[in-house]
PDB file of N, CA and C in Angstrom:
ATOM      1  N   UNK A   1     -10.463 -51.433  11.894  1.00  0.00           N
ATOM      2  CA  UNK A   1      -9.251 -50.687  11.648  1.00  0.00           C
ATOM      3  C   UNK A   1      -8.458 -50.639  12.950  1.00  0.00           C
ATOM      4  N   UNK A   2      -6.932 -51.320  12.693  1.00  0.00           N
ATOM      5  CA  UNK A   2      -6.085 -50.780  13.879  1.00  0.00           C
ATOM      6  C   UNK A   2      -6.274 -49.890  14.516  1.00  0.00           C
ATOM      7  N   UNK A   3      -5.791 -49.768  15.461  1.00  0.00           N
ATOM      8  CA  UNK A   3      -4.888 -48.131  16.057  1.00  0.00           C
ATOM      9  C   UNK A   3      -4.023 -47.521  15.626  1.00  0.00           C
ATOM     10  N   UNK A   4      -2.871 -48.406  15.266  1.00  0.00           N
ATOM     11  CA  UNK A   4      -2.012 -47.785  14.446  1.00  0.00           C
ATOM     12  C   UNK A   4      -2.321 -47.697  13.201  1.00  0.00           C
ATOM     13  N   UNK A   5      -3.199 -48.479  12.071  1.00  0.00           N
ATOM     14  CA  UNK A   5      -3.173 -47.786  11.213  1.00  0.00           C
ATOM     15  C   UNK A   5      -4.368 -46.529  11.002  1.00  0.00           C
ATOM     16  N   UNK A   6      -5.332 -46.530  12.108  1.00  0.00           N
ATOM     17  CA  UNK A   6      -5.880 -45.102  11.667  1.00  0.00           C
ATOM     18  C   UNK A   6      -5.000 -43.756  11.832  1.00  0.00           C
ATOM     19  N   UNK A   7      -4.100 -44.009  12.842  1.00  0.00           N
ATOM     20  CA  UNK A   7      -3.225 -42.914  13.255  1.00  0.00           C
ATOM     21  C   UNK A   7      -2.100 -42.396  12.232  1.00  0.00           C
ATOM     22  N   UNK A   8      -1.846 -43.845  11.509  1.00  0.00           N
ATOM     23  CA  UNK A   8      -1.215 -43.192  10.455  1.00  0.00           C
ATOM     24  C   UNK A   8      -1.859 -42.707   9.639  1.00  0.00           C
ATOM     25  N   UNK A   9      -3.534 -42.825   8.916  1.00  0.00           N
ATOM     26  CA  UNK A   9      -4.114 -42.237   8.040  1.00  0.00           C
ATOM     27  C   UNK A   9      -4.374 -40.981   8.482  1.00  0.00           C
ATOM     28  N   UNK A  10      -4.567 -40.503   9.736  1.00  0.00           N
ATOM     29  CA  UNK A  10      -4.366 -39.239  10.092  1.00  0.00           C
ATOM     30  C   UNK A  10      -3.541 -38.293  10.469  1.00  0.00           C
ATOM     31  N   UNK A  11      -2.058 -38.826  10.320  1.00  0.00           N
ATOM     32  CA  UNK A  11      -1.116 -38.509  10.510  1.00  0.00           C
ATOM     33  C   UNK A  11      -0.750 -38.155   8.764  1.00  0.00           C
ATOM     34  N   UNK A  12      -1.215 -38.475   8.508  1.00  0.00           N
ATOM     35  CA  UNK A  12      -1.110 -38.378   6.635  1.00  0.00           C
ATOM     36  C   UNK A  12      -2.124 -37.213   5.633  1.00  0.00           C
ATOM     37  N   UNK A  13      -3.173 -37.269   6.869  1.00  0.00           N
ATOM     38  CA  UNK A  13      -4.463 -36.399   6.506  1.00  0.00           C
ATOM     39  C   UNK A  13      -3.787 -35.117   6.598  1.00  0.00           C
ATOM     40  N   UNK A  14      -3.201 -35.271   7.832  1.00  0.00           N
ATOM     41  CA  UNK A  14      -2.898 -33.675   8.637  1.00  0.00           C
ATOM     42  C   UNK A  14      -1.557 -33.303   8.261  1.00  0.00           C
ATOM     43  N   UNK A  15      -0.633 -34.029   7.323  1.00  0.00           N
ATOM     44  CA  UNK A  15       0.527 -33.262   6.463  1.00  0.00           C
ATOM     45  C   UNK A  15      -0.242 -32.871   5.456  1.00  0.00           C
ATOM     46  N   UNK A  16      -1.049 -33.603   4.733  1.00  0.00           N
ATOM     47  CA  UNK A  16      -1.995 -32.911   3.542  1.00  0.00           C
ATOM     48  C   UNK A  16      -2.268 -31.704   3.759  1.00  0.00           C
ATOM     49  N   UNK A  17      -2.671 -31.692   4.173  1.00  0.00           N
ATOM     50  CA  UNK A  17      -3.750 -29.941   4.784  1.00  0.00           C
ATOM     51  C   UNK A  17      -2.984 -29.362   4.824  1.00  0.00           C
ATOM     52  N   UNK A  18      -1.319 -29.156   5.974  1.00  0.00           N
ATOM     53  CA  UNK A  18      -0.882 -28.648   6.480  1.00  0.00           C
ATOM     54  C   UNK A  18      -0.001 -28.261   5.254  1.00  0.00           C
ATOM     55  N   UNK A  19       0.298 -28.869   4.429  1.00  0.00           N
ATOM     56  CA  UNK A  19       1.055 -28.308   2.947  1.00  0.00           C
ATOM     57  C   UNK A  19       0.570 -27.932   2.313  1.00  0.00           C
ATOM     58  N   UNK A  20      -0.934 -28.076   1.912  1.00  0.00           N
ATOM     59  CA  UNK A  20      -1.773 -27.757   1.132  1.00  0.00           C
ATOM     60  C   UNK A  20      -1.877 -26.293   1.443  1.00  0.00           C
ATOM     61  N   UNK A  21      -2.159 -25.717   2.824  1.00  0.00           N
ATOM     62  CA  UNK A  21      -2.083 -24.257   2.886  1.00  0.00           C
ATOM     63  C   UNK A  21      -1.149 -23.786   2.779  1.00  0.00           C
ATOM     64  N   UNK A  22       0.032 -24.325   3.170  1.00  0.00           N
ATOM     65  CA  UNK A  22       1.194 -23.390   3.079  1.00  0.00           C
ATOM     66  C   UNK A  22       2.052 -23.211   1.963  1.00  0.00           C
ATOM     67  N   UNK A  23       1.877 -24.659   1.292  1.00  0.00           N
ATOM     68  CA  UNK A  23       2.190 -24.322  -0.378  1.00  0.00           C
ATOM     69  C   UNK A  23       1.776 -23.659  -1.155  1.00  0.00           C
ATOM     70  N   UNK A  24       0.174 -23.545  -0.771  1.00  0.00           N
ATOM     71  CA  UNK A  24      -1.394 -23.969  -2.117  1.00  0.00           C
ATOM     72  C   UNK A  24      -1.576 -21.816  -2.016  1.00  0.00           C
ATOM     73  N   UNK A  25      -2.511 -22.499  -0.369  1.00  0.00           N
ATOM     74  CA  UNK A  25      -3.696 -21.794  -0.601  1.00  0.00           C
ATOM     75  C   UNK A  25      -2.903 -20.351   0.124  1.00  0.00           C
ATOM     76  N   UNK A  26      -1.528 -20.778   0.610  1.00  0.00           N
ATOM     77  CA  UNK A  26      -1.074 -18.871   1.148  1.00  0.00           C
ATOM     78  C   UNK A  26      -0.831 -17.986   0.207  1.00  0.00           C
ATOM     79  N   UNK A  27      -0.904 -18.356  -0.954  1.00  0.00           N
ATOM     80  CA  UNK A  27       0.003 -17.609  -2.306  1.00  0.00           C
ATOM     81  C   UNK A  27      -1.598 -16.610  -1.933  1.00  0.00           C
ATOM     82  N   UNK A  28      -2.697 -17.148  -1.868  1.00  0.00           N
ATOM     83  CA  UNK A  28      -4.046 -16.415  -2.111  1.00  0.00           C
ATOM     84  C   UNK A  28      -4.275 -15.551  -0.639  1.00  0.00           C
ATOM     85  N   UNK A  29      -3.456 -15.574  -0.136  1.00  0.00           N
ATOM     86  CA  UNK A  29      -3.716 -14.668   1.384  1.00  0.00           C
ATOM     87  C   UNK A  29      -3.836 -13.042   1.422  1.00  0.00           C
ATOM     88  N   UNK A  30      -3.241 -12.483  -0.388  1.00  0.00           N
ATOM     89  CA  UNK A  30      -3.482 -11.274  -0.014  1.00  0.00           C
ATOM     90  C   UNK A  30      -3.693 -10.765  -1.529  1.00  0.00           C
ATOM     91  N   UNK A  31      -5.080 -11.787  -1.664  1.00  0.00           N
ATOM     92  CA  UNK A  31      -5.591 -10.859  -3.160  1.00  0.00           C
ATOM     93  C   UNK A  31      -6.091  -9.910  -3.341  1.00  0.00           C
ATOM     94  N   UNK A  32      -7.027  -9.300  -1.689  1.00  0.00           N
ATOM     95  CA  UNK A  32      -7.299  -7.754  -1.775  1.00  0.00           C
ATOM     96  C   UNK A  32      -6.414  -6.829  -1.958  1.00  0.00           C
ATOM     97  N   UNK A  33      -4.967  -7.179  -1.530  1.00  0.00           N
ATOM     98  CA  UNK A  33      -4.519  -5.653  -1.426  1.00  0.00           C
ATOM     99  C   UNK A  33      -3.434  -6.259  -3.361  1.00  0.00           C
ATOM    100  N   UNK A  34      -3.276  -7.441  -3.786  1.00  0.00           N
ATOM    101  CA  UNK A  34      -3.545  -7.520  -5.352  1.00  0.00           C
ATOM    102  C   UNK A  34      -4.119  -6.649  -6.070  1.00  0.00           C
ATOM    103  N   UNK A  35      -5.764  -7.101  -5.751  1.00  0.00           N
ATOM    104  CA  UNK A  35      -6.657  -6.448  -6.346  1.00  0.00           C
ATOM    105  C   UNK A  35      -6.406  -4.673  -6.420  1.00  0.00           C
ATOM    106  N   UNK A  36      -6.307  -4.108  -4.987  1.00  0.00           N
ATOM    107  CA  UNK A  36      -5.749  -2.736  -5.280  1.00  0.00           C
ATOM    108  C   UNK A  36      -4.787  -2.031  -6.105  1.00  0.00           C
ATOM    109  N   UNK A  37      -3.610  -2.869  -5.872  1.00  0.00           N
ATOM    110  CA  UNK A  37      -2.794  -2.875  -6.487  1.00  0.00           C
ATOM    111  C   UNK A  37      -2.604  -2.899  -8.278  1.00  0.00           C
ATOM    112  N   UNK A  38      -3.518  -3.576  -8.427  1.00  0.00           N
ATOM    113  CA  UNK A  38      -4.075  -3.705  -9.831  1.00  0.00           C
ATOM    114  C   UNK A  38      -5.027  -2.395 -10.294  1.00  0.00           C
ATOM    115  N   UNK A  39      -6.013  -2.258  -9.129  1.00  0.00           N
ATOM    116  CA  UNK A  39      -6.818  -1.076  -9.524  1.00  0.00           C
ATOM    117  C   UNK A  39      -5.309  -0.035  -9.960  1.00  0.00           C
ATOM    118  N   UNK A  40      -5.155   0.249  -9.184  1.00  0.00           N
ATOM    119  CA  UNK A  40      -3.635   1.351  -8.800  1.00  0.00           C
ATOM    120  C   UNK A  40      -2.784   1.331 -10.330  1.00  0.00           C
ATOM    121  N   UNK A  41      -2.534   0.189 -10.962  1.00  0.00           N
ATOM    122  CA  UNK A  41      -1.529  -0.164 -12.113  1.00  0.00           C
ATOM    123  C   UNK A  41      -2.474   0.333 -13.188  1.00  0.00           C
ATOM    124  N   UNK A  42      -3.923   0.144 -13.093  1.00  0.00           N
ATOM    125  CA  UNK A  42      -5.045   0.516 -14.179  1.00  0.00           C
ATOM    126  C   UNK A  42      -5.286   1.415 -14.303  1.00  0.00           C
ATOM    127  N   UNK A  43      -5.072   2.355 -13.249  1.00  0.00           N
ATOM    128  CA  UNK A  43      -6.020   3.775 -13.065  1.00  0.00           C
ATOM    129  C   UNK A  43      -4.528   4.625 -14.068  1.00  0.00           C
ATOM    130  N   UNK A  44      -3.113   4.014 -13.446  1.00  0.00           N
ATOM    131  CA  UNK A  44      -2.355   4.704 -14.339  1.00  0.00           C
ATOM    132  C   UNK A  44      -1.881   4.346 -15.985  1.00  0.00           C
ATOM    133  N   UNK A  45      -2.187   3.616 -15.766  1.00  0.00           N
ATOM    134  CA  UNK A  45      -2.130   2.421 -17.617  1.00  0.00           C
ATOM    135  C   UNK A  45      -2.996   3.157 -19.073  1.00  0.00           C
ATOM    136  N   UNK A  46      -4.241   3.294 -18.187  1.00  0.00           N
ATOM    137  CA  UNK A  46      -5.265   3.943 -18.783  1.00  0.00           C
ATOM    138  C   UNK A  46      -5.446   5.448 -18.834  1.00  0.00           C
ATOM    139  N   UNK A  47      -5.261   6.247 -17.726  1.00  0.00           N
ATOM    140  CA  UNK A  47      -5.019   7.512 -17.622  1.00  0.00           C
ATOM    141  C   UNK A  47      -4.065   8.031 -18.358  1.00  0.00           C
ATOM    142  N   UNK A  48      -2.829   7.752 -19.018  1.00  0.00           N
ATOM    143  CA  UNK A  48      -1.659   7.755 -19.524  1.00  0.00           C
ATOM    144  C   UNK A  48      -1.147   7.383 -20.880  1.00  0.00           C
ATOM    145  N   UNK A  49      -2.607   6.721 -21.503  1.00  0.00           N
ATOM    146  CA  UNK A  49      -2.671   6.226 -22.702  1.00  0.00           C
ATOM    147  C   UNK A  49      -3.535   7.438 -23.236  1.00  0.00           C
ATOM    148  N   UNK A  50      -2.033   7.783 -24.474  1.00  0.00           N
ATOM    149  CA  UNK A  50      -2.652   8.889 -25.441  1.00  0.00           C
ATOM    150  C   UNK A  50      -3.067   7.746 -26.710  1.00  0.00           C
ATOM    151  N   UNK A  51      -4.621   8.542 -26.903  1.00  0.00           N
ATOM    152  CA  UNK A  51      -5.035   8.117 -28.182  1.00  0.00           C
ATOM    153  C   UNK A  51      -6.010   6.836 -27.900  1.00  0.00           C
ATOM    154  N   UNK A  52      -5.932   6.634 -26.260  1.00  0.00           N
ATOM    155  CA  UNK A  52      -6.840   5.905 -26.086  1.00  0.00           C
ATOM    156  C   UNK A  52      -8.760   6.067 -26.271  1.00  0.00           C
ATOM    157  N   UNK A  53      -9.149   5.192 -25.906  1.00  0.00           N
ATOM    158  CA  UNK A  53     -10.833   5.501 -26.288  1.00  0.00           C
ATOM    159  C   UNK A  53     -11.313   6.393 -24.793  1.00  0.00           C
ATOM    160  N   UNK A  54     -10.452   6.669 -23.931  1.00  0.00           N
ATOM    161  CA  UNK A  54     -10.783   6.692 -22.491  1.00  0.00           C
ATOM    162  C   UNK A  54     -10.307   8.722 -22.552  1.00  0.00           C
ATOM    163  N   UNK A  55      -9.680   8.755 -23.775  1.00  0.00           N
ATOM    164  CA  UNK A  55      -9.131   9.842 -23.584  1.00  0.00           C
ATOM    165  C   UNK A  55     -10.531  11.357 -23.779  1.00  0.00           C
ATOM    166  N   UNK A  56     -11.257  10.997 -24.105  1.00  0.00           N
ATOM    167  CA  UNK A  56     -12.521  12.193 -23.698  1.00  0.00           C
ATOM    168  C   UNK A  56     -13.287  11.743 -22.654  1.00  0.00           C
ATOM    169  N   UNK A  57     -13.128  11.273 -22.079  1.00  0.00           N
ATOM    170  CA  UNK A  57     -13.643  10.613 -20.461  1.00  0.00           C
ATOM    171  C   UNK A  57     -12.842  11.506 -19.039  1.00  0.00           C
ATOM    172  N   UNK A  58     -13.692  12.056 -18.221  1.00  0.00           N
ATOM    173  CA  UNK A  58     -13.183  12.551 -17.239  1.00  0.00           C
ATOM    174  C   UNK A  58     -12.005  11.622 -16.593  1.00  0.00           C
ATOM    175  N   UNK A  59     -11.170  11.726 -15.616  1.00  0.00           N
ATOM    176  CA  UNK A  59     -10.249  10.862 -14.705  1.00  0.00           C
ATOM    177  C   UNK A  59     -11.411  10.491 -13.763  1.00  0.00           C
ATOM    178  N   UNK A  60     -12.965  10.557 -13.793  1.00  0.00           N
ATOM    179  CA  UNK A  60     -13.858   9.820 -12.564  1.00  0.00           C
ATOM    180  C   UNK A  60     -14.083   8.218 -13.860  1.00  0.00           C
ATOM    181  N   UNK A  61     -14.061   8.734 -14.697  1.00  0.00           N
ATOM    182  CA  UNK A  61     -14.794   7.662 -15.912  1.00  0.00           C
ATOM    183  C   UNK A  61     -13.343   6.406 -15.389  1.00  0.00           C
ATOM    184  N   UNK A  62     -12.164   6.918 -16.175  1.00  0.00           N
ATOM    185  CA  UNK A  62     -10.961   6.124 -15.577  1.00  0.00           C
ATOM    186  C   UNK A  62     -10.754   5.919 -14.426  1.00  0.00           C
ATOM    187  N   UNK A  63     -11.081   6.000 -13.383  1.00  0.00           N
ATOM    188  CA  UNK A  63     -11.017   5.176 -12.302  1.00  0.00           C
ATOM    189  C   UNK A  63     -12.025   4.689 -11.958  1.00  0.00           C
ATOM    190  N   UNK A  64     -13.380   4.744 -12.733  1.00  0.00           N
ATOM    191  CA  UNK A  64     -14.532   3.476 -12.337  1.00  0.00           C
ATOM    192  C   UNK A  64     -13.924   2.510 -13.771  1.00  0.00           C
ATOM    193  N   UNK A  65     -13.188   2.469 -14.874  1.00  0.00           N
ATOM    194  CA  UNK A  65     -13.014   1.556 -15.415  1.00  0.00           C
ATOM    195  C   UNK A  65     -11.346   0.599 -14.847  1.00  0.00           C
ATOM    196  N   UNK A  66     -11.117   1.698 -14.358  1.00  0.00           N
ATOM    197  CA  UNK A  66      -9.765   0.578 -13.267  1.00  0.00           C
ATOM    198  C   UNK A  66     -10.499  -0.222 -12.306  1.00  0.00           C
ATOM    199  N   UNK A  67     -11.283   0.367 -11.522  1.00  0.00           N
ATOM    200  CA  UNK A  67     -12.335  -0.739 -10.175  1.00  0.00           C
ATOM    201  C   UNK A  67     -12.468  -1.593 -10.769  1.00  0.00           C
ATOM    202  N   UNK A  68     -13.415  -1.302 -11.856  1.00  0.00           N
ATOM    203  CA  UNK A  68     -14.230  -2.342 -12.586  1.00  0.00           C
ATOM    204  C   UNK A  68     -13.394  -3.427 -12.949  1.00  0.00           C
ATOM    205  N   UNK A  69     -11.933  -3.049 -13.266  1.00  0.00           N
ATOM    206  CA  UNK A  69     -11.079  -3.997 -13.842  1.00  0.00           C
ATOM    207  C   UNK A  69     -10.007  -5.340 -12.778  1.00  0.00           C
ATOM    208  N   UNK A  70     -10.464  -3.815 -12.006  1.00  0.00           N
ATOM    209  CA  UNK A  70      -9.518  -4.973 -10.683  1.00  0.00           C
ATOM    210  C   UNK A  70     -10.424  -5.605  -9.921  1.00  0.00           C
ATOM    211  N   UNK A  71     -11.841  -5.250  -9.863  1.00  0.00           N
ATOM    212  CA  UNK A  71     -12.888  -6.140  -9.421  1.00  0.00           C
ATOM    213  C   UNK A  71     -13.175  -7.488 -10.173  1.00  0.00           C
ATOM    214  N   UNK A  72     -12.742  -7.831 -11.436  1.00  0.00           N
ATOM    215  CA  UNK A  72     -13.005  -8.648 -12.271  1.00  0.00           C
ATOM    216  C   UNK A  72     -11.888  -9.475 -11.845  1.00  0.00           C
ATOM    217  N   UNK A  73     -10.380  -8.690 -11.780  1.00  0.00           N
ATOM    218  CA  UNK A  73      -9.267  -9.544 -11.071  1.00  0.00           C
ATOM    219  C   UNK A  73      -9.066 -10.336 -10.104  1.00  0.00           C
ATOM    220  N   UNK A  74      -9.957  -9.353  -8.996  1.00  0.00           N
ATOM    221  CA  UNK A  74     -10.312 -10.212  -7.759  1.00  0.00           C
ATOM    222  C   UNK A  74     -11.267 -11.486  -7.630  1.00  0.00           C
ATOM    223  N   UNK A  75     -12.075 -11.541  -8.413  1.00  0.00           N
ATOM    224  CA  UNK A  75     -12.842 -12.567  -8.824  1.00  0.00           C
ATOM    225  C   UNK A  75     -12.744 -13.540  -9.366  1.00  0.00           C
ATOM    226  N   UNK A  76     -11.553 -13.066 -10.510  1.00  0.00           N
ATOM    227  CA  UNK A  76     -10.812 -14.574 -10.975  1.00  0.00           C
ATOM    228  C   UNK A  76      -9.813 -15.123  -9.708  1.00  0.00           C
ATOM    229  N   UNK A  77      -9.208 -14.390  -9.536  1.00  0.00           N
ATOM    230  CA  UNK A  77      -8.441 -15.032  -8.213  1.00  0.00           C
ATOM    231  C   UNK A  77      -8.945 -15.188  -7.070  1.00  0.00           C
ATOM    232  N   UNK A  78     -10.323 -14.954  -6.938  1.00  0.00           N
ATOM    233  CA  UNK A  78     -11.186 -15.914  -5.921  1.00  0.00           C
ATOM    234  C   UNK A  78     -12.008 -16.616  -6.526  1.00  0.00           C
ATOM    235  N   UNK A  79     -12.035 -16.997  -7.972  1.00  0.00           N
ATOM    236  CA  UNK A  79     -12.521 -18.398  -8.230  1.00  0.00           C
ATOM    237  C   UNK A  79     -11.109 -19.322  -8.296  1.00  0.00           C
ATOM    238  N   UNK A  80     -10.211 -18.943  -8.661  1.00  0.00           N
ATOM    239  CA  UNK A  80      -9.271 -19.910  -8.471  1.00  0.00           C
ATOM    240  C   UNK A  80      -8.764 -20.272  -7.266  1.00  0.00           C
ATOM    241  N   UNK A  81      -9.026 -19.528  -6.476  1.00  0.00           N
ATOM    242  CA  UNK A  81      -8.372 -19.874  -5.136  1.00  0.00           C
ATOM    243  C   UNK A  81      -9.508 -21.106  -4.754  1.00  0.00           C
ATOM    244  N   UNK A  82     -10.819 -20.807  -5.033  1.00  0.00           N
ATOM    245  CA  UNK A  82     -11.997 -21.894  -4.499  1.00  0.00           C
ATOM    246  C   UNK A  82     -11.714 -23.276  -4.996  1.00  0.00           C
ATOM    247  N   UNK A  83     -11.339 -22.732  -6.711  1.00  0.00           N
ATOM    248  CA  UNK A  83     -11.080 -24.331  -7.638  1.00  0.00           C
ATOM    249  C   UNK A  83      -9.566 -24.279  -6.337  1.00  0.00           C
ATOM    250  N   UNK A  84      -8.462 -24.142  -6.226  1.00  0.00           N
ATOM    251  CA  UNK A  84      -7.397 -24.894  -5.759  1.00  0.00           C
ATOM    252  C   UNK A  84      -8.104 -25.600  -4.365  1.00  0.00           C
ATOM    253  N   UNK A  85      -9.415 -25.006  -4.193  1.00  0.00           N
ATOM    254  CA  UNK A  85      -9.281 -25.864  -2.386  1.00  0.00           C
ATOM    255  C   UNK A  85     -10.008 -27.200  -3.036  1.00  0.00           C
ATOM    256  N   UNK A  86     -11.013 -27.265  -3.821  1.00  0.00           N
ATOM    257  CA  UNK A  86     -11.899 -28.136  -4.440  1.00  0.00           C
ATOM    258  C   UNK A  86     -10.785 -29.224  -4.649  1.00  0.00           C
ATOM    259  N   UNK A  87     -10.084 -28.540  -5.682  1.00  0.00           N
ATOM    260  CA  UNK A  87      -8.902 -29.799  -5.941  1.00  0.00           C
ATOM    261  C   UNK A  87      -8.330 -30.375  -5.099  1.00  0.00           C
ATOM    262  N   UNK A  88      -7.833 -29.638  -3.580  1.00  0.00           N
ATOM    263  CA  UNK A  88      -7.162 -30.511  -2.636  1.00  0.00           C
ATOM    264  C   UNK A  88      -8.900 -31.176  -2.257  1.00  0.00           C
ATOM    265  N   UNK A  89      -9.561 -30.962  -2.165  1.00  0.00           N
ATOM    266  CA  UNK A  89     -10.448 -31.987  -1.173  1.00  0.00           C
ATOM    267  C   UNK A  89     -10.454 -33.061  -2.057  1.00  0.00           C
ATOM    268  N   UNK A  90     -10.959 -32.644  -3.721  1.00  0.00           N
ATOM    269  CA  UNK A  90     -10.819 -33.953  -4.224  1.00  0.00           C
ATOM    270  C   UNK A  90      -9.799 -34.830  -4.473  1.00  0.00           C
ATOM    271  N   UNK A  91      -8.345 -34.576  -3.952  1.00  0.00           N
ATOM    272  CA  UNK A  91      -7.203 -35.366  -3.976  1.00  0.00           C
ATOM    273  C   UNK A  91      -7.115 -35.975  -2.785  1.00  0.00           C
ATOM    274  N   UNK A  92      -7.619 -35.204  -1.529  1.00  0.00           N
ATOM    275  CA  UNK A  92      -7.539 -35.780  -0.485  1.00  0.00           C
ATOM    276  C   UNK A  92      -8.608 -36.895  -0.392  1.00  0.00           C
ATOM    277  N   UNK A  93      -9.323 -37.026  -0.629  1.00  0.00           N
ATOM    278  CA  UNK A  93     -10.823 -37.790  -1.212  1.00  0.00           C
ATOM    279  C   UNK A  93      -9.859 -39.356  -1.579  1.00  0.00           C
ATOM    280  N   UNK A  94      -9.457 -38.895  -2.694  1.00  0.00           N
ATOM    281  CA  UNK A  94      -9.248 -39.712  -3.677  1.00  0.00           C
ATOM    282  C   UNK A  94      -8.029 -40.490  -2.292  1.00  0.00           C
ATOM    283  N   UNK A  95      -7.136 -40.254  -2.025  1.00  0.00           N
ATOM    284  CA  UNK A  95      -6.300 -40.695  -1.451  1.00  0.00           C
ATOM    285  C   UNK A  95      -6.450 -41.392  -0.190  1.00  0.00           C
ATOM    286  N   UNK A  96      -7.986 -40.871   0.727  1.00  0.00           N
ATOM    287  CA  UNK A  96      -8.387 -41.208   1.402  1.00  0.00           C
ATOM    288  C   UNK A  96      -9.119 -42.837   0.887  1.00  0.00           C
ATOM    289  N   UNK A  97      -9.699 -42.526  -0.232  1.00  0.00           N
ATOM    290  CA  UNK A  97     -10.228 -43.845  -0.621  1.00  0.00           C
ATOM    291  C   UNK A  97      -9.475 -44.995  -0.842  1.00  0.00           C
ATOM    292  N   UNK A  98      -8.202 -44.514  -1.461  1.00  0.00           N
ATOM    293  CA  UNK A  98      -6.885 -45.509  -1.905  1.00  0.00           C
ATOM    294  C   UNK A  98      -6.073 -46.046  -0.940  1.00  0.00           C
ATOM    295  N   UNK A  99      -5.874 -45.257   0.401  1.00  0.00           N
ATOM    296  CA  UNK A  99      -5.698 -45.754   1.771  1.00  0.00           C
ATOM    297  C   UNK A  99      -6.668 -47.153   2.552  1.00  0.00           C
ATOM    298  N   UNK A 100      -7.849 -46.487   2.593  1.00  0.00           N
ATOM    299  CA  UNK A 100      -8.510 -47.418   3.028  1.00  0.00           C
ATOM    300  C   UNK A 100      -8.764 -48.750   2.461  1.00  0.00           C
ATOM    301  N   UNK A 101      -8.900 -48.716   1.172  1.00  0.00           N
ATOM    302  CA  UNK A 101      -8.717 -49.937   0.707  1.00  0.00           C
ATOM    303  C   UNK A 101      -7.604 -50.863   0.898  1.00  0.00           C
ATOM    304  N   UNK A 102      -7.006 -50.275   1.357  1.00  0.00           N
ATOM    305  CA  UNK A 102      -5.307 -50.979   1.689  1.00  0.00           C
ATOM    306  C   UNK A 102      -5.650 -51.444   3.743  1.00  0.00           C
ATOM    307  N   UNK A 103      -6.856 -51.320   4.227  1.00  0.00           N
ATOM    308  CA  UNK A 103      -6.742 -51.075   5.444  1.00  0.00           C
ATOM    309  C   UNK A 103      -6.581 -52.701   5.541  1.00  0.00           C
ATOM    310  N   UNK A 104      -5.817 -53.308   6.957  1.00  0.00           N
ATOM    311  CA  UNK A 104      -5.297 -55.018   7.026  1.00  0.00           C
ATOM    312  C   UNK A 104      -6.855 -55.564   7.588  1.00  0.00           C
TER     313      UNK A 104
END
């Protein structure tokens, strides 16, 4: 392999990445305070619902079923955040392979 053309395959590697976080993976930079935020939207959603099943339940019962709910939130949006990195490696993979085959 050249010089110049490894430099361009890494010059190509390192816009990947470098968009990949700032497009991809920053949207996921602040799913804890999400997640709160969600607890926060649940604790009042549920507390506030007349006629709900929650309504002979203390306000301790409704806010372990808001945690519970925004803990489940946080979890999907940290499995998806894992699947979006998976996917860039396996695109970068893939692209890496489709490069090299092209090497002179």
């Amino acid at each position: 392999m050249t010089f110049g053309w490894r430099h361009k395959l890494i010059k190509q590697h390192d816009f990947f990445v470098q968009q990949m976080r700032a497009r991809i993976l920053a949207q996921f930079s602040e799913i804890e305070a999400e997640a709160e935020k969600y607890a926060e939207d649940e604790y009042e959603r549920i507390g506030s619902s007349p006629g709900s099943e929650y309504d002979f339940y203390d306000l301790a019962h409704v806010a372990e079923t808001a945690n519970d709910n925004a803990l489940e939130f946080y979890s999907l949006l940290d499995d998806l955040r894992k699947q979006a990195t998976l996917s860039a490696v396996a695109g970068m993979y893939h692209q890496w392979g489709k490069r090299t085959s092209e090497i002179p």
